[in-house]
Protein backbone atom coordinates (compact mmCIF):
# COMPACT_ATOMS: atom_id res chain seq x y z
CA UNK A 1 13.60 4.57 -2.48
CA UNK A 2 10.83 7.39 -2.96
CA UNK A 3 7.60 7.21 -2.64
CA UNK A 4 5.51 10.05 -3.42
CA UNK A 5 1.83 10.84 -2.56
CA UNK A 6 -0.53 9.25 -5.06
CA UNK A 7 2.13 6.75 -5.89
CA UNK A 8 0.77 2.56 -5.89
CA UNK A 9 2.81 0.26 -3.86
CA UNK A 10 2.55 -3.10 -2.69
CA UNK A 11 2.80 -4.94 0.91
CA UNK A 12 6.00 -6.06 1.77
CA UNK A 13 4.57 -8.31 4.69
CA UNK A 14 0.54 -9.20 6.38
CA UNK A 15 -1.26 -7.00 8.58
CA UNK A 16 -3.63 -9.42 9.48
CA UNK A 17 -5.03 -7.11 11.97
CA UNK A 18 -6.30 -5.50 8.76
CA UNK A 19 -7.08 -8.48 7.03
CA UNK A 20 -3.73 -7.28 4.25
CA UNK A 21 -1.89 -9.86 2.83
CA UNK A 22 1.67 -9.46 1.70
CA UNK A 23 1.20 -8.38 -2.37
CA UNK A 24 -1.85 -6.40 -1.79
CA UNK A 25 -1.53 -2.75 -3.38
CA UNK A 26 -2.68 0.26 -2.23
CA UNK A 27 -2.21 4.23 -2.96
CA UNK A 28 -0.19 6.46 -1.00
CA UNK A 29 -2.41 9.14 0.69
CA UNK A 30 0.22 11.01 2.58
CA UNK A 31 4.01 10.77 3.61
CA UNK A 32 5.10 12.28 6.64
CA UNK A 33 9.12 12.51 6.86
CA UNK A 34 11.25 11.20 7.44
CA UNK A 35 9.89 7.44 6.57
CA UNK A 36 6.26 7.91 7.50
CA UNK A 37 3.37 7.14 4.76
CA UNK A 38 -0.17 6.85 4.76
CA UNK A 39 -1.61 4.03 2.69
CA UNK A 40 -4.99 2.84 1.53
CA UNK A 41 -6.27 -0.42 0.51
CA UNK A 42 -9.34 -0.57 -1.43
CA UNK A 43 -11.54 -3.57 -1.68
CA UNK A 44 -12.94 -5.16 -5.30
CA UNK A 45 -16.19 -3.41 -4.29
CA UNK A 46 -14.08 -0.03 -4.23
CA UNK A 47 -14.79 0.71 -0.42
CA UNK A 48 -11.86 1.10 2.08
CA UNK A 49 -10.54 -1.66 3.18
CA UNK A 50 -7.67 0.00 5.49
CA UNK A 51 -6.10 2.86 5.77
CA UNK A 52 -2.82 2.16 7.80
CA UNK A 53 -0.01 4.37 8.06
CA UNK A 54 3.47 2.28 7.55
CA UNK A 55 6.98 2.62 7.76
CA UNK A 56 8.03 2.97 4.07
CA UNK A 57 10.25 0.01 4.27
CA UNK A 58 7.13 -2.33 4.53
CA UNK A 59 6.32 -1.39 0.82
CA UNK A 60 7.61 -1.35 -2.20
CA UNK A 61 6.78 0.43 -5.28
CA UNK A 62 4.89 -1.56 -8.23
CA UNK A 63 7.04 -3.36 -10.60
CA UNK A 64 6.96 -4.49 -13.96
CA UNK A 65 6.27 -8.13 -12.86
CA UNK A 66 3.22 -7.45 -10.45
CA UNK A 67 -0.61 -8.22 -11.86
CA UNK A 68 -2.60 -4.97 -12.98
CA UNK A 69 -5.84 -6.69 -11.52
CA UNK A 70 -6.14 -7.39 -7.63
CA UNK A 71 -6.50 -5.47 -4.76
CA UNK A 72 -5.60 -1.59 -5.01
C-alpha cells in the first residue's frame, strides 16, 4: 500500500484519546519511512481536530464506497 503526502485516508480503528472514530478521514501531512505518517483530522468547523502520527497500517486509503461529506 502507498500512501503519499497530501493523500486522504481513513481510520482503520478509534483513537479515543483524540476523540477519532474508526471511518474518520484525514490528509496525510508527512510520511516518515519506513511506515511512519503524519495525519490530520479536521473538524466541520475546519479547525484541527488532531494531528497524530500513525503507523500506516491503521489507515487505509479512500475508496470508491466511502461518503464525500464527513470528517476530513
Amino acid at each position: 500500500m502507498e500512501i503519499k503526502e497530501l493523500d486522504t485516508v481513513v481510520l482503520n480503528r478509534a483513537i479515543p484519546a483524540h476523540n477519532l472514530k474508526q471511518g474518520d478521514m484525514g490528509a496525510v501531512v508527512a510520511t516518515y519511512p519506513p511506515d511512519g505518517i503524519e495525519v490530520e483530522f479536521v473538524a466541520g468547523a475546519g479547525l484541527t481536530q488532531a494531528l497524530v502520527t500513525l503507523n500506516i497500517h491503521d489507515v487505509r486509503p479512500v475508496a470508491p464506497r466511502d461518503p464525500e461529506s464527513g470528517p476530513v
